[in-house]
C-alpha atoms as a PDB file:
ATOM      1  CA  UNK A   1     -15.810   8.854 -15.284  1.00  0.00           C
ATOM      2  CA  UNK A   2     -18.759  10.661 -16.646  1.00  0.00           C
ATOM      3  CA  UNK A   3     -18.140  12.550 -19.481  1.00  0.00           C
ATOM      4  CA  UNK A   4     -20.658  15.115 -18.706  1.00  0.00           C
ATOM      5  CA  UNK A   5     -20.511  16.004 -15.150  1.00  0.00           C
ATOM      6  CA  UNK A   6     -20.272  19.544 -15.169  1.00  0.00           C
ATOM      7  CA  UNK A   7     -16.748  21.169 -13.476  1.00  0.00           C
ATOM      8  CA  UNK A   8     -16.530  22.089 -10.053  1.00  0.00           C
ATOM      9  CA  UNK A   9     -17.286  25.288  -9.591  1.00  0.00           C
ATOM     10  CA  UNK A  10     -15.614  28.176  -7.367  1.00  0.00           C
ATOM     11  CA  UNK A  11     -16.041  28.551  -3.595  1.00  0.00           C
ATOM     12  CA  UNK A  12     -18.443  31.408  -4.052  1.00  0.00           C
ATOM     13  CA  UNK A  13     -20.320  30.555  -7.144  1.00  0.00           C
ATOM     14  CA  UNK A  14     -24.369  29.763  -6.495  1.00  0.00           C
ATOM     15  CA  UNK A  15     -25.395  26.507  -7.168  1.00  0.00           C
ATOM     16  CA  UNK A  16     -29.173  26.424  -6.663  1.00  0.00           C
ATOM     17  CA  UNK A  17     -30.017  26.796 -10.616  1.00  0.00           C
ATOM     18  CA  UNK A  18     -28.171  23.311 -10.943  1.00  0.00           C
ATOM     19  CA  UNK A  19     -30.142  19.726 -12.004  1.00  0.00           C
ATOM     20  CA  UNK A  20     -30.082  17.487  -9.231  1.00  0.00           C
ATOM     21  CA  UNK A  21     -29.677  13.702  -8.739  1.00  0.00           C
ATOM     22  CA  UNK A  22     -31.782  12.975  -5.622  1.00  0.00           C
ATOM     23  CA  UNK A  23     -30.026   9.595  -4.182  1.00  0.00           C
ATOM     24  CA  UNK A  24     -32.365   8.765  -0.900  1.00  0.00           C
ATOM     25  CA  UNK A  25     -31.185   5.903   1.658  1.00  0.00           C
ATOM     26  CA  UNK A  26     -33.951   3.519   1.624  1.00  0.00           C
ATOM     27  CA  UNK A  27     -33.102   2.653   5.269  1.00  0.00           C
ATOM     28  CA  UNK A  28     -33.644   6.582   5.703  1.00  0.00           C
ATOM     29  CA  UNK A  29     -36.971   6.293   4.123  1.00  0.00           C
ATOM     30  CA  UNK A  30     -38.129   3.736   6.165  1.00  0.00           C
ATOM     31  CA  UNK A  31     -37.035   5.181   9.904  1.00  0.00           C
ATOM     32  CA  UNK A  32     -37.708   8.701   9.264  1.00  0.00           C
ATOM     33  CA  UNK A  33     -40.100   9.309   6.007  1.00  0.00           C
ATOM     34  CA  UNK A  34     -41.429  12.657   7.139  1.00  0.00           C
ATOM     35  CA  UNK A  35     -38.195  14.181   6.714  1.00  0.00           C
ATOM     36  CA  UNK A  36     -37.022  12.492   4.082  1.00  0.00           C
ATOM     37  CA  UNK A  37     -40.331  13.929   2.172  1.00  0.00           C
ATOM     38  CA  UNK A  38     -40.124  17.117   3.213  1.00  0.00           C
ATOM     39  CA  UNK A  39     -36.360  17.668   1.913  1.00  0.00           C
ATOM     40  CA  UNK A  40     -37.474  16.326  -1.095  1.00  0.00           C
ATOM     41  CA  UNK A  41     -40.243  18.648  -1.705  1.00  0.00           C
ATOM     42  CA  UNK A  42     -37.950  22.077  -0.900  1.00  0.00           C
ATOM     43  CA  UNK A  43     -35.430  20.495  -3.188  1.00  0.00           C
ATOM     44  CA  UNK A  44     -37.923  20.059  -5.983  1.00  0.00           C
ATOM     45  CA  UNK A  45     -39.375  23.613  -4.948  1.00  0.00           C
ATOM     46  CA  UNK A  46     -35.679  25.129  -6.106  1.00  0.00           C
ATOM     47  CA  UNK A  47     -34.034  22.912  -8.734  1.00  0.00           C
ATOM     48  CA  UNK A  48     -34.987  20.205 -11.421  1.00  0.00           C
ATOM     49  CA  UNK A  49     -34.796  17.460  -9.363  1.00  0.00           C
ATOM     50  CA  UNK A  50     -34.879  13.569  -9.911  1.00  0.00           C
ATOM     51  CA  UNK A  51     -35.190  10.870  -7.426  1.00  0.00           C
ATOM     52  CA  UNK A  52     -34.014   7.211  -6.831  1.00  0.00           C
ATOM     53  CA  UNK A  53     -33.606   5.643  -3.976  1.00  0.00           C
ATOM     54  CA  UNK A  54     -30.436   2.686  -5.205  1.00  0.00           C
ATOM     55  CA  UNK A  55     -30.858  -0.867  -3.417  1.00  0.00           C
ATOM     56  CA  UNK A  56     -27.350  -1.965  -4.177  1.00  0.00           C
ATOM     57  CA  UNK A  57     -23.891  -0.874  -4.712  1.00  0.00           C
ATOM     58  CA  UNK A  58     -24.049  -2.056  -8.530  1.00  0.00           C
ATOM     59  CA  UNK A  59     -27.579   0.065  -8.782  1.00  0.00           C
ATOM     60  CA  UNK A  60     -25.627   3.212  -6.853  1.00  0.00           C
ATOM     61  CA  UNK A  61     -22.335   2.942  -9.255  1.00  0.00           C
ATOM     62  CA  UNK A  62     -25.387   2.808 -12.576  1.00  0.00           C
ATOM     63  CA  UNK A  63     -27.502   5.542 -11.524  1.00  0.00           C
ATOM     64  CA  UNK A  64     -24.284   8.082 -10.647  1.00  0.00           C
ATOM     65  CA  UNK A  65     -22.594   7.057 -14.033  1.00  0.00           C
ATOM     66  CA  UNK A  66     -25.231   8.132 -16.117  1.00  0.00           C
ATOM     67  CA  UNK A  67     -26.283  11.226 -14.081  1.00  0.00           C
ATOM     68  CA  UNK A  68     -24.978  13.243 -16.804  1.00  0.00           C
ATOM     69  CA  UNK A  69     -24.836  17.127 -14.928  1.00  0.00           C
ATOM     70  CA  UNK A  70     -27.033  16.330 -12.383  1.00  0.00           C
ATOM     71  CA  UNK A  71     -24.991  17.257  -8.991  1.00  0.00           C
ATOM     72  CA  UNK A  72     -25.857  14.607  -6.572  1.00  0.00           C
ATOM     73  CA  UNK A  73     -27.894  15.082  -3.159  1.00  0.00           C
ATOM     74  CA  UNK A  74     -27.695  12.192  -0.607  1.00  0.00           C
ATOM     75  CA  UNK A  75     -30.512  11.965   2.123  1.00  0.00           C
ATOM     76  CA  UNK A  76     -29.698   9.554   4.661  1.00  0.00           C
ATOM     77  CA  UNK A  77     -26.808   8.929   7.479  1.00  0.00           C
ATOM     78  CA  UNK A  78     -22.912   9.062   7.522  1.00  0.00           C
ATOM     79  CA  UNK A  79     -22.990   5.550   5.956  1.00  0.00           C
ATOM     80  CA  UNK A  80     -25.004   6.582   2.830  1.00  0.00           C
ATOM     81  CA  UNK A  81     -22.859   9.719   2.326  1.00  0.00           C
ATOM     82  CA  UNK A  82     -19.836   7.251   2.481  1.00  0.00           C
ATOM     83  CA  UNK A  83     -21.556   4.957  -0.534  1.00  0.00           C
ATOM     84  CA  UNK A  84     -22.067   7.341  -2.140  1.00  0.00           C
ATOM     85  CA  UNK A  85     -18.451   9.066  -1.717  1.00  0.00           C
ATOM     86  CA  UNK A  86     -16.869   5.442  -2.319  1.00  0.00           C
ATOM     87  CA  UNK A  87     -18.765   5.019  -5.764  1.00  0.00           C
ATOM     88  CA  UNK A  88     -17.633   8.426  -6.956  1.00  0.00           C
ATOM     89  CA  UNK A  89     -14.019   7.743  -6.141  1.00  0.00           C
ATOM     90  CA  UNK A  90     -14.630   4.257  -7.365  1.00  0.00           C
ATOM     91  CA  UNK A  91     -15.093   6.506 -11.132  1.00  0.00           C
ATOM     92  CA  UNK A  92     -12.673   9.110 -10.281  1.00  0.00           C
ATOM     93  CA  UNK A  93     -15.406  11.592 -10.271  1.00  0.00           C
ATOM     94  CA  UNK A  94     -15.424  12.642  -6.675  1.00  0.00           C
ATOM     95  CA  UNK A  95     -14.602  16.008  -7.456  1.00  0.00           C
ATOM     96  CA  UNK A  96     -16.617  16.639 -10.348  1.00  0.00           C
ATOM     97  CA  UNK A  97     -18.988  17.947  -8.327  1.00  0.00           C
ATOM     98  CA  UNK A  98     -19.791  19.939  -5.255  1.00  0.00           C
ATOM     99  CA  UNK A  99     -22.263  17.166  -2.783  1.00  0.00           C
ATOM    100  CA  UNK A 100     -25.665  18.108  -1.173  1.00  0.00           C
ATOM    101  CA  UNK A 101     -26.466  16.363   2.099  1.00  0.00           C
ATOM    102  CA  UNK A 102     -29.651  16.290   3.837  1.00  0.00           C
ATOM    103  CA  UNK A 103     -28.469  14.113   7.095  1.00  0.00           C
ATOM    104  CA  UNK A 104     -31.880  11.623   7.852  1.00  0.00           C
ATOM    105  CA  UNK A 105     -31.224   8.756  10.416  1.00  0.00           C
ATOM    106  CA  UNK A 106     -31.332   7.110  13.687  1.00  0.00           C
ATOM    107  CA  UNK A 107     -29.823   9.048  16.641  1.00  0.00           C
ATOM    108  CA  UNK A 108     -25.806   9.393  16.120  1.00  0.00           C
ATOM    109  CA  UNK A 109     -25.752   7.788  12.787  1.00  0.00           C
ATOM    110  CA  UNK A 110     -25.527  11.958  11.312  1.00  0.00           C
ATOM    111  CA  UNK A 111     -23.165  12.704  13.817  1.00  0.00           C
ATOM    112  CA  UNK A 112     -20.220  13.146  11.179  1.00  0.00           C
ATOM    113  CA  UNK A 113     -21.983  15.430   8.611  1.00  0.00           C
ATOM    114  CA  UNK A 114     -23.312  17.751  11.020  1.00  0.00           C
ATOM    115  CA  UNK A 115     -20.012  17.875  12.628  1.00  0.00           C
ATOM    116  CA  UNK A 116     -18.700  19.169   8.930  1.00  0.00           C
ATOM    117  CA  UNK A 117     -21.265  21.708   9.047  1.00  0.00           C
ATOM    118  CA  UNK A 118     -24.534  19.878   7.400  1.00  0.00           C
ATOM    119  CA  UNK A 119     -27.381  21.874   9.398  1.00  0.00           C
ATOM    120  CA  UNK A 120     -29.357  18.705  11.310  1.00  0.00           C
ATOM    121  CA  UNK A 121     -33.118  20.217  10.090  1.00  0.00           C
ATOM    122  CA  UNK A 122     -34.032  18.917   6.958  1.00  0.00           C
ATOM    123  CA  UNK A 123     -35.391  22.040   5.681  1.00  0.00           C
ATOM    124  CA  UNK A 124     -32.661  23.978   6.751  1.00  0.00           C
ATOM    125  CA  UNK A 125     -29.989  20.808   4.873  1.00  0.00           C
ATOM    126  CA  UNK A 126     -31.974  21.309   1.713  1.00  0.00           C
ATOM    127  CA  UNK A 127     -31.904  24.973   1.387  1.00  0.00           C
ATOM    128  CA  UNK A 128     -28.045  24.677   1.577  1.00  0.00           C
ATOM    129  CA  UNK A 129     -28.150  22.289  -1.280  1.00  0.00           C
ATOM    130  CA  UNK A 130     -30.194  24.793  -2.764  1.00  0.00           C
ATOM    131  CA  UNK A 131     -28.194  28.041  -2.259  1.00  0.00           C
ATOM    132  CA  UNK A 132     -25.287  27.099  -0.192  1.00  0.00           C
ATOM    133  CA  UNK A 133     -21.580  27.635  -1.319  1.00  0.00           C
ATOM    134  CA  UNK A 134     -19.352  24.436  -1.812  1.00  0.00           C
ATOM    135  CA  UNK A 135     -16.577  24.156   0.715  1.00  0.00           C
ATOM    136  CA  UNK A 136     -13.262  21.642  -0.680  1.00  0.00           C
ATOM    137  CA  UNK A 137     -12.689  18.899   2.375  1.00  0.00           C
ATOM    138  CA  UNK A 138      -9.898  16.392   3.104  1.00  0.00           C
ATOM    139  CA  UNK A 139     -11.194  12.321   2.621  1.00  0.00           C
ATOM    140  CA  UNK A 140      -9.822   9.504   4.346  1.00  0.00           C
ATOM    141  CA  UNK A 141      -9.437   6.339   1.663  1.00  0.00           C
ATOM    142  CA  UNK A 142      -8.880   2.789   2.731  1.00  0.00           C
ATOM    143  CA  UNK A 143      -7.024   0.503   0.975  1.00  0.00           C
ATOM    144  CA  UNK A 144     -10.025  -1.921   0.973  1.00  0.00           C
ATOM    145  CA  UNK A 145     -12.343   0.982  -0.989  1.00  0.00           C
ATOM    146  CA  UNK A 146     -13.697   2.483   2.404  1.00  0.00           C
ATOM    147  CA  UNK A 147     -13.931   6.027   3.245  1.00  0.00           C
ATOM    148  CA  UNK A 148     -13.966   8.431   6.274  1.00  0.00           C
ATOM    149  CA  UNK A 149     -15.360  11.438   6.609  1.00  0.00           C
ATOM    150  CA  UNK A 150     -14.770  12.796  10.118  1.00  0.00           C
ATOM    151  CA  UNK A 151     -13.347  10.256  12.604  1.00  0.00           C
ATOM    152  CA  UNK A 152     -11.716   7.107  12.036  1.00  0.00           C
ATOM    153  CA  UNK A 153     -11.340   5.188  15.433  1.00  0.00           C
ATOM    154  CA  UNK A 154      -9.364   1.578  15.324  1.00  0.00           C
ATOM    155  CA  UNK A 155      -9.117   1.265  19.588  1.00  0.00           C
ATOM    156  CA  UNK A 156     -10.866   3.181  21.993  1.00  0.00           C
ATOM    157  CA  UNK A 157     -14.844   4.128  23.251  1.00  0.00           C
ATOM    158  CA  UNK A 158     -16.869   3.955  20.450  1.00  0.00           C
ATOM    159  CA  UNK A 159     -19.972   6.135  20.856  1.00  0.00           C
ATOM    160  CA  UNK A 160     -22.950   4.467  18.269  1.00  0.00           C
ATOM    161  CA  UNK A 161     -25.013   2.026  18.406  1.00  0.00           C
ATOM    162  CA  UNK A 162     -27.433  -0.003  21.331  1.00  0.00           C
ATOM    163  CA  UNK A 163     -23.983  -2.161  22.213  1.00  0.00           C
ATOM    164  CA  UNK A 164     -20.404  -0.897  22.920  1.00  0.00           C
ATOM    165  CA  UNK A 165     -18.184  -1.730  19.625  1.00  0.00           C
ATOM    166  CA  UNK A 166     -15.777  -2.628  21.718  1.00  0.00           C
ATOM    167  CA  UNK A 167     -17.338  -5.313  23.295  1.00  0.00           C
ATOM    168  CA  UNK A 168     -18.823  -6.108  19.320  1.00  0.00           C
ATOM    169  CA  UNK A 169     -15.149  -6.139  18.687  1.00  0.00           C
ATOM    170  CA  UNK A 170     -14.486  -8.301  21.249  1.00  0.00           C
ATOM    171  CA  UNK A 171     -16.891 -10.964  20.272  1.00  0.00           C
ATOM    172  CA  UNK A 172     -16.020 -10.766  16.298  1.00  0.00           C
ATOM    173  CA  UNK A 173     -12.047 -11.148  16.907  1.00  0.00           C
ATOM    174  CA  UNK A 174     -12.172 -13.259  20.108  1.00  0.00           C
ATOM    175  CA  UNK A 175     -11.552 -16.290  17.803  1.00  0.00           C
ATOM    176  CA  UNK A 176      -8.202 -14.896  16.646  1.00  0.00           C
ATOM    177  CA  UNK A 177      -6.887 -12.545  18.539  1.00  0.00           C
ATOM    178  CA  UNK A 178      -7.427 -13.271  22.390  1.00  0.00           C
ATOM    179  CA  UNK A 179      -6.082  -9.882  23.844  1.00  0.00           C
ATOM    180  CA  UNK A 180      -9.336  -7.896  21.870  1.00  0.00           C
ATOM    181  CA  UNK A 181     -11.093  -7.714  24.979  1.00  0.00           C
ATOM    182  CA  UNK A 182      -8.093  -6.455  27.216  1.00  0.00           C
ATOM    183  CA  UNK A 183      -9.148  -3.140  28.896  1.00  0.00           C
ATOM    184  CA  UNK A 184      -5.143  -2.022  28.704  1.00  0.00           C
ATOM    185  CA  UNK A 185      -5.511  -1.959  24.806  1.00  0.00           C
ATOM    186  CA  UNK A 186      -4.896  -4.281  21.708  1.00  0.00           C
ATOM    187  CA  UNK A 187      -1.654  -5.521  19.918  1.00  0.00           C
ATOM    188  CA  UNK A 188      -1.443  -4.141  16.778  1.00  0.00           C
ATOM    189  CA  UNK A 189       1.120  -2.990  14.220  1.00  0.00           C
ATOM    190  CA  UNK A 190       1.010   0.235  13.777  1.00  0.00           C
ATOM    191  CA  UNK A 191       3.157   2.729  11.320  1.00  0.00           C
ATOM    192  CA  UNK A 192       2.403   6.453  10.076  1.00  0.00           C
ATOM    193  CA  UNK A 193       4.618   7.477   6.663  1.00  0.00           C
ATOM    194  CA  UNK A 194       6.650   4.174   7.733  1.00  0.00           C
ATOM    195  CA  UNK A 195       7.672   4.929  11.309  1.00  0.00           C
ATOM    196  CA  UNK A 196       6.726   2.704  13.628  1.00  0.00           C
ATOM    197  CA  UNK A 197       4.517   3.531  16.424  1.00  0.00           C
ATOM    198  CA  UNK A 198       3.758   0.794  18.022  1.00  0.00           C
ATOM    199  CA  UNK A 199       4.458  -3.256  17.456  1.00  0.00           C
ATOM    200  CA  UNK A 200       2.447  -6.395  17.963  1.00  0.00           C
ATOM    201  CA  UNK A 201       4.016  -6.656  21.854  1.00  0.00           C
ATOM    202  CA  UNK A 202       2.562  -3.534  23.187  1.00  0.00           C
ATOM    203  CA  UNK A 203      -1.236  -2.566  23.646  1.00  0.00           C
ATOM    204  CA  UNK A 204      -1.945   0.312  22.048  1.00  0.00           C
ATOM    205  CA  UNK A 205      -5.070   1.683  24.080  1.00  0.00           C
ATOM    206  CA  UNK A 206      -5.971   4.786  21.696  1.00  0.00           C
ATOM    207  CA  UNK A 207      -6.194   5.047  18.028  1.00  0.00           C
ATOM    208  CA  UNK A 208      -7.885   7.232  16.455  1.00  0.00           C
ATOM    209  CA  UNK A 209      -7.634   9.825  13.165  1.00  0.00           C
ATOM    210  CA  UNK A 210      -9.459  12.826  11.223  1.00  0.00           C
ATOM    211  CA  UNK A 211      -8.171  14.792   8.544  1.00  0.00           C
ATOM    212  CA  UNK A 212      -7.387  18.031   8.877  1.00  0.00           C
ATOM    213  CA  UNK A 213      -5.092  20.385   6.440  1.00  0.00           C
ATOM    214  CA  UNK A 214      -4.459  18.010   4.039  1.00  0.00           C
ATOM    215  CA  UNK A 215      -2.754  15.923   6.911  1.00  0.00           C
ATOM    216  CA  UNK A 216      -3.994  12.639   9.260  1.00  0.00           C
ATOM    217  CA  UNK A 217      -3.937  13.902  12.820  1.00  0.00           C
ATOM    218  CA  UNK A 218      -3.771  11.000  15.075  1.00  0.00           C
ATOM    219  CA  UNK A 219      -4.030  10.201  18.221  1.00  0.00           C
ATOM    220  CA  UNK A 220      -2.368   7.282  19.835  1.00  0.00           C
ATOM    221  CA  UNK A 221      -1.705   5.790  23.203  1.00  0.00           C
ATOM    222  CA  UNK A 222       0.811   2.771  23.955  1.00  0.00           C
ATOM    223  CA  UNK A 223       1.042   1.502  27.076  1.00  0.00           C
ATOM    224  CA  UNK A 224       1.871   4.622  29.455  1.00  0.00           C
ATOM    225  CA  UNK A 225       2.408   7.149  26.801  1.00  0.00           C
ATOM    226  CA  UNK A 226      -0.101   9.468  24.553  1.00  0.00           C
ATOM    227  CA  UNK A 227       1.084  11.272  21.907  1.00  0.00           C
ATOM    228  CA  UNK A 228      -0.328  13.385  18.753  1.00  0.00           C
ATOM    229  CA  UNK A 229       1.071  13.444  15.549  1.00  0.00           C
ATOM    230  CA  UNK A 230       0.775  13.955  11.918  1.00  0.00           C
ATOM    231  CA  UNK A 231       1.226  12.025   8.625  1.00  0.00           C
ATOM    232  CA  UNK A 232      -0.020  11.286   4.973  1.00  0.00           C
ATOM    233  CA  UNK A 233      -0.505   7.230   5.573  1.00  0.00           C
ATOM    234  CA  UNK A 234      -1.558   5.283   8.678  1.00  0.00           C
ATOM    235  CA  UNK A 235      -1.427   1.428   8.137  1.00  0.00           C
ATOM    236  CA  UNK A 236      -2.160  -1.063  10.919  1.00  0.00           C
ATOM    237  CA  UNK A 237      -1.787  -4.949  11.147  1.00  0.00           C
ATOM    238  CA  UNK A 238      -3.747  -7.427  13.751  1.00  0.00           C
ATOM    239  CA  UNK A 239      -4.431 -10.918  14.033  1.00  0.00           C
ATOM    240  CA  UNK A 240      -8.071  -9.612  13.745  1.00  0.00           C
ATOM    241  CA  UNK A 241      -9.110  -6.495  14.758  1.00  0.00           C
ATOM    242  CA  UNK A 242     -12.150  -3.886  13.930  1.00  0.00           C
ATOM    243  CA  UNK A 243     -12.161  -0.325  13.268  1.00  0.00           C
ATOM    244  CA  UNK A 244     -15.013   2.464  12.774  1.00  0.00           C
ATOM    245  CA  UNK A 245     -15.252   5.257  10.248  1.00  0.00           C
ATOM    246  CA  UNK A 246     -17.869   8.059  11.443  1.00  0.00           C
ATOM    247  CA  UNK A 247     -18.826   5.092  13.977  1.00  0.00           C
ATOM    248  CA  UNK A 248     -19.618   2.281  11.410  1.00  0.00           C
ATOM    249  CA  UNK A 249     -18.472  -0.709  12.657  1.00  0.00           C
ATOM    250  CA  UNK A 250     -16.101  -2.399   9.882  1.00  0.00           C
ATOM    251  CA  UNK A 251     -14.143  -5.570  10.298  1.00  0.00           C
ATOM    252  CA  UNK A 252     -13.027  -7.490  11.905  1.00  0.00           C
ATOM    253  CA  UNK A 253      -9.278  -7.367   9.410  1.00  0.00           C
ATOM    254  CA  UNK A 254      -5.787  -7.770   9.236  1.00  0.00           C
ATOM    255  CA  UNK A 255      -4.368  -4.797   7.970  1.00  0.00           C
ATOM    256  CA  UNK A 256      -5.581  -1.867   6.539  1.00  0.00           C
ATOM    257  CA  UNK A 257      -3.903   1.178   5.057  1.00  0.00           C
ATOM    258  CA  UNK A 258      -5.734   4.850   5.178  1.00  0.00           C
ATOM    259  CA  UNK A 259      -4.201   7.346   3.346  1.00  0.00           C
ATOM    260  CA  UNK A 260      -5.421  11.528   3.196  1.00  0.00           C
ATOM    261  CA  UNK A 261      -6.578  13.154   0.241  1.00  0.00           C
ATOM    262  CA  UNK A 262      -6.600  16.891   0.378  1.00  0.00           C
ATOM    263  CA  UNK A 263      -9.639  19.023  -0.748  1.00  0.00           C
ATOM    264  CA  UNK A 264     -10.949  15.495  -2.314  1.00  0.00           C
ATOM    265  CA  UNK A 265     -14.243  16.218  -2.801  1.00  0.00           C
ATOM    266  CA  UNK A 266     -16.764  19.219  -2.201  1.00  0.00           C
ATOM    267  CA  UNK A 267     -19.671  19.623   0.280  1.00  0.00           C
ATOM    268  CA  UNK A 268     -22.332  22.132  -0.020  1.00  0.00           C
ATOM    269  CA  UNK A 269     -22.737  24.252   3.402  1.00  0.00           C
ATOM    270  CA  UNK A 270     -24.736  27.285   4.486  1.00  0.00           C
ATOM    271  CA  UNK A 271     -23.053  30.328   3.411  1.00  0.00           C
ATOM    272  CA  UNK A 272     -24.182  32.181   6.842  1.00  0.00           C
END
C-alpha cells in the first residue's frame, strides 16, 4: 500500500485542486484518440496532471504504487476501469482514493460506468474528475482477482460484442461440458451464503448479479421457476463454464466465488 496516498475525502469535499495520475487504455488510444486527447487536455486545463498509458499488468501495479498523492483517472472502457480497480485492491489501496473515469471505447464496452453515473462525453467525464463529488460504491471481488462493477452475468443473453457469448461459451466449454449449448440452461452448482440454489442436475437458465446496498442481488432461474434474492457470497461450480463481468467475457472455469464489498471504493460523479 502506498504510504502516501492521500485519505479519502468526504462526500462533499472538492477535489479539482488534487494531482492527478492520468492512466490511458492504450486500446482506447488507438480506437478513439480524439477523445482520449481532448479529456486529457481539460484535465491538464484544471489539475497537475501526469500521463502514462501502462502496457501490462506488472507496468499498471508499478506506476499506481509509486503515484504518491496523485488520485488516479482511467480513460478507457469497463475493462480498463476493472485493471485498474483489481491492481488497487491487489495493494489494499482501493479506497485511498476517490477514482476519475473518462469512459473511451467501442460501442457497449462503457456501458457499466455510464450506468454508475460516468457522463458518456468526454468533456463532460473530465470536468467531473475535475469538480465532481466522490460517491462510495459496492465492488464485486472474485476469488480468482476479478472484479465487477455493475453486472455480473454467468447464464443468460449477453449483450457485447460482434458474436453472442453464449454461443462463444458454447464453443470454449463444448469440450467439457456438453449441455453449454442447451437453450433450457446449463448445469451448474450454485450456492448464495451456503444455501443451495441449484445442483449439477438442473439447468439453471438465468444467472445473473449487481451489487446494491452492500448486498448481491441475484437473479436466478431453474428449470420452471425465477426467483430474486439476496446474499453476501455467490459461488458456482461447472464442468466448464464462462461468465461476464460488465460484459467481458471470462472463462471458461470451474468454480468461482464472488463475494460484495460495501462502499469499496469511490467514484467521482457530477454533483448536478
Amino acid at each position: 500500500m502506498s504510504s502516501q496516498s492521500t485519505p479519502a475525502s468526504r462526500p462533499d469535499e472538492p477535489r479539482g485542486r488534487d494531482p492527478l495520475l492520468v492512466l490511458v487504455d492504450p486500446a482506447a488510444a488507438r480506437a478513439d484518440g480524439e477523445s482520449v486527447r481532448i479529456a486529457r487536455d481539460v484535465l491538464r486545463g484544471g489539475a497537475d496532471t501526469k500521463v502514462a498509458l501502462p502496457e501490462s499488468p506488472s507496468e499498471l501495479d508499478r506506476i499506481l504504487s509509486h503515484r504518491g498523492r496523485r488520485r488516479p483517472v482511467v480513460i478507457g472502457s469497463d475493462q480498463a476501469v476493472q485493471r485498474v480497480l483489481q491492481a488497487l485492491h491487489r495493494q489494499r489501496d482501493l479506497g485511498a482514493d476517490p477514482v476519475g473515469v473518462v469512459p473511451v471505447g467501442p460501442a457497449g464496452a462503457t456501458t457499466a460506468c455510464r450506468a454508475l453515473g460516468v457522463p458518456a462525453e468526454p468533456v463532460a467525464a473530465a470536468r467531473a474528475v475535475l469538480a465532481g463529488a466522490p460517491r462510495k460504491l459496492d465492488l464485486v471481488v472474485d476469488d480468482g482477482g476479478g472484479v465487477v462493477l455493475a453486472e455480473l452475468r454467468v447464464v443468460g443473453e449477453h449483450r457485447r460484442g460482434p458474436m453472442s457469448l453464449r454461443s462463444l461459451w458454447a464453443k470454449l466449454a463444448a469440450p467439457e461440458q456438453g449441455t453449454a449449448s442447451d437453450p433450457d440452461g446449463t448445469r451448474l452448482r450454485v450456492e448464495a451464503d451456503g444455501r443451495l440454489l441449484a445442483d449439477v442436475h438442473e439447468k439453471v437458465r438465468l444467472l445473473a448479479a449487481s451489487a446494491a446496498g452492500g448486498e448481491l442481488v441475484l437473479d436466478i432461474a431453474v428449470g420452471g421457476s425465477s426467483r430474486r434474492l439476496r446474499a453476501g457470497t455467490l459461488s458456482v461450480a461447472g464442468r466448464g463454464f464462462g461468465y461476464t463481468a460488465d460484459g467481458c467475457a471470462v472463462g471458461p472455469v470451474r468454480h468461482r466465488t464472488w463475494t460484495v464489498h460495501p462502499g469499496a471504493w469511490g467514484l467521482m460523479l457530477p454533483t448536478g
